[in-house]
Protein backbone atom coordinates (compact mmCIF):
# COMPACT_ATOMS: atom_id res chain seq x y z
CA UNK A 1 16.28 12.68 -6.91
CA UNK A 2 12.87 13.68 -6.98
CA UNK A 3 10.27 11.95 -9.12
CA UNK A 4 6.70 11.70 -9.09
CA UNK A 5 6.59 8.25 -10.10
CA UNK A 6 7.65 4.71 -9.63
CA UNK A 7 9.81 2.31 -11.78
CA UNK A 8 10.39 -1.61 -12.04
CA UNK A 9 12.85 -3.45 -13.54
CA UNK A 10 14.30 -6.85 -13.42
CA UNK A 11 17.86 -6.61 -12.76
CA UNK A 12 19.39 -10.13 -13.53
CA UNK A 13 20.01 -11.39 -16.65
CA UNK A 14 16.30 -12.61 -18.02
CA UNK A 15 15.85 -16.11 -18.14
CA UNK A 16 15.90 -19.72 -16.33
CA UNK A 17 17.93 -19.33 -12.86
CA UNK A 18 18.23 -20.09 -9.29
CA UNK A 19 17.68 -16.43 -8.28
CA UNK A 20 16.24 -13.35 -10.13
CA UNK A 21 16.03 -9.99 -8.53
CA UNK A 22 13.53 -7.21 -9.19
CA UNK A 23 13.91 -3.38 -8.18
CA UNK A 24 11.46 -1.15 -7.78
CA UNK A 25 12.34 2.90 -7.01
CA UNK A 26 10.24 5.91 -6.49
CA UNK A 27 7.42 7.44 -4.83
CA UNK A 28 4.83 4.13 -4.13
CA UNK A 29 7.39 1.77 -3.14
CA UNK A 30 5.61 1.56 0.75
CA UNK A 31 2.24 1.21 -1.00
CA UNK A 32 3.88 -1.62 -2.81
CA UNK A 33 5.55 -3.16 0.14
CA UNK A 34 2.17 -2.83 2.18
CA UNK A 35 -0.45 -4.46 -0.34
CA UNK A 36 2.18 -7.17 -1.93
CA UNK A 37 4.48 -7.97 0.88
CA UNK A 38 2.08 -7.25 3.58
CA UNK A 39 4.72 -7.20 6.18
CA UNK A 40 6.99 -4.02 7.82
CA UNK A 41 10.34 -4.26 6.59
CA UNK A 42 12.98 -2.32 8.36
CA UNK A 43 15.57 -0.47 6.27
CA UNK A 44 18.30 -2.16 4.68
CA UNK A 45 17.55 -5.87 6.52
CA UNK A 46 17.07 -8.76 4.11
CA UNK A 47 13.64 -10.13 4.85
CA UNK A 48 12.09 -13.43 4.32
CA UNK A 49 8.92 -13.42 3.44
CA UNK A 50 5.88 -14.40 0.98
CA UNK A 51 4.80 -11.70 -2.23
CA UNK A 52 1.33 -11.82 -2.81
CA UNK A 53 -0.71 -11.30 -5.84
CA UNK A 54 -3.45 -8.74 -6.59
CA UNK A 55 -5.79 -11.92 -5.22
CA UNK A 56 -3.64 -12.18 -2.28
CA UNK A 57 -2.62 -15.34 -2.93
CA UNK A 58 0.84 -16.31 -2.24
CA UNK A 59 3.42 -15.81 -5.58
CA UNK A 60 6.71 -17.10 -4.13
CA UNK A 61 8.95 -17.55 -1.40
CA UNK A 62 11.08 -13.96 -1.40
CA UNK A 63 13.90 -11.73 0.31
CA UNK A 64 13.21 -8.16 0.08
CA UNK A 65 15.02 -5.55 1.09
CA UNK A 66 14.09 -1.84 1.64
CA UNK A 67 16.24 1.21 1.43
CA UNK A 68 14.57 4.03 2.68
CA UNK A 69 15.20 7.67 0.77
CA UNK A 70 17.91 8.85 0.90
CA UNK A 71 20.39 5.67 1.41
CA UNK A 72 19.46 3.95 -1.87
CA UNK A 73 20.89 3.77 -5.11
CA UNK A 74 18.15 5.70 -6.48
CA UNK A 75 18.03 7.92 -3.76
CA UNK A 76 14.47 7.43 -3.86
CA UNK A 77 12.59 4.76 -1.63
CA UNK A 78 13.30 1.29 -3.13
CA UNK A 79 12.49 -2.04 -3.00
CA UNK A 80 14.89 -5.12 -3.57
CA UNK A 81 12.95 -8.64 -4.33
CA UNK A 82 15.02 -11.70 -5.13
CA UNK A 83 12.95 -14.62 -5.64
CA UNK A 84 12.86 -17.68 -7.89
CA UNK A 85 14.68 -17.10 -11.46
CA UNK A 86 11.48 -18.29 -12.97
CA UNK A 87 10.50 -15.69 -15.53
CA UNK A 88 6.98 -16.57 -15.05
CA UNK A 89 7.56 -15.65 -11.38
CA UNK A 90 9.41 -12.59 -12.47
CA UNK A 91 6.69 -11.49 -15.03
CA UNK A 92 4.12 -11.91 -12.38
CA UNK A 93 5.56 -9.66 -10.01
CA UNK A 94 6.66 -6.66 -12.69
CA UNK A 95 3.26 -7.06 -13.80
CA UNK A 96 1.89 -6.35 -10.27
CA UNK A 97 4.25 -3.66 -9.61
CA UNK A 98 2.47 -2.44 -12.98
CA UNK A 99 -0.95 -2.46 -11.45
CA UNK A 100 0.26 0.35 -8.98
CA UNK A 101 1.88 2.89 -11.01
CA UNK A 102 5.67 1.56 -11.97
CA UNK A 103 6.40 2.12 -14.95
CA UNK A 104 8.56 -0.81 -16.28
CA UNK A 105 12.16 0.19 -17.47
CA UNK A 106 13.40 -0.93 -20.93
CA UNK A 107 15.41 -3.87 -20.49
CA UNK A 108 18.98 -2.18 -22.03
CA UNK A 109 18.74 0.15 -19.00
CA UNK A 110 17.88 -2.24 -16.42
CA UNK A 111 18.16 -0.84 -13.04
CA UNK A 112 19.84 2.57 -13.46
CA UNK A 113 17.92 4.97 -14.91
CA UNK A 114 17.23 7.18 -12.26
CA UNK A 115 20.95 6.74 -10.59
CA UNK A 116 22.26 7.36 -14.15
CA UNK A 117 20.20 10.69 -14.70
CA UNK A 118 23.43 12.86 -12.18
CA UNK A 119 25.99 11.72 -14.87
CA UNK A 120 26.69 12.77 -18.39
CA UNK A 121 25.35 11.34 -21.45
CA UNK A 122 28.59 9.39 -22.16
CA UNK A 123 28.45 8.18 -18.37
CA UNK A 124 25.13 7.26 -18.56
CA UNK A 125 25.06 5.00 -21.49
CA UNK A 126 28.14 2.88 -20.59
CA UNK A 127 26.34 1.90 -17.72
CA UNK A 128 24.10 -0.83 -18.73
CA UNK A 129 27.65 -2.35 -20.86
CA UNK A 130 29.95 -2.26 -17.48
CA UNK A 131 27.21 -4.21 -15.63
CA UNK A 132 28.04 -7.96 -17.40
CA UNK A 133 31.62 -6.98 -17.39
CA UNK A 134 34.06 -9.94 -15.66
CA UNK A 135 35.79 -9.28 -12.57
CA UNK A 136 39.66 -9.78 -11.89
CA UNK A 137 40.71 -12.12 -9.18
C-alpha cells in the first residue's frame, strides 16, 4: 500500500482500562518513533520504554512495537503503543501523533482502514463489526 500520509487510531475499546493500544501506519511513523519515543526500536520486538510529549516530558510508561514495511498489517511502516487505558493518556498521545501529520481515523473504522482498502466494499465494512465478536473455546 502506498500512501503519502500517516494515520492514528486507538484500537481498544475507548474508555477506563488496564491497557489501551494506539496504532499509527504510514509514511512518518520513524519521525514519530524518533521525536516521541526517542529510542531505536528493532522490528517486531516489544519495547519498554517512556513516550514523550511535544515538551519532552515523559507521558507514560509504554510497549511499542514496530513493524517495518512490508511485514505489517498495513503494509506500511507502523507503530504499536500500548500504554495505560487512561483516555486522558490515550488522547494525549493521538493528539501528538496529530502534531506530525496523522490523520486520526473515525472511531467505527478503528484500525483498518488502510488493510481494508484490498477488499470489497462488503468486506470492508464488516470489518469494524467482526472485531468485538466472542471467540469459541
Amino acid at each position: 500500500m502506498n500512501s503519502t500520509n500517516t494515520i492514528a487510531a486507538i484500537s481498544t475499546a475507548y474508555g477506563r482500562s488496564g491497557i489501551g493500544i494506539i496504532r499509527v501506519s504510514g509514511d512518518n511513523v520513524l519521525k514519530i518513533i524518533n521525536v516521541f519515543i526517542q529510542k531505536n526500536l528493532l522490528p517486531r520486538v516489544a519495547t519498554n520504554t517512556l513516550i514523550y510529549d511535544v515538551n519532552n516530558e515523559p507521558i507514560d510508561d509504554v510497549i511499542a512495537i514496530y513493524y517495518k514495511s512490508p511485514s505489517s498489517y498495513t503494509g506500511e511502516d507502523m507503530l504499536e503503543i500500548q500504554c495505560h487505558g487512561n483516555p486522558i493518556i490515550l488522547d494525549n498521545i493521538l493528539s501528538m501523533y496529530f502534531l506530525y501529520s496523522s490523520r486520526v481515523v473515525a472511531p467505527i473504522v478503528r484500525s483498518s482502514p488502510r488493510a481494508s482498502w484490498g477488499l470489497s466494499m462488503l468486506e470492508a465494512s464488516t470489518a469494524p463489526s467482526l472485531a468485538p465478536a466472542p471467540t469459541m473455546v
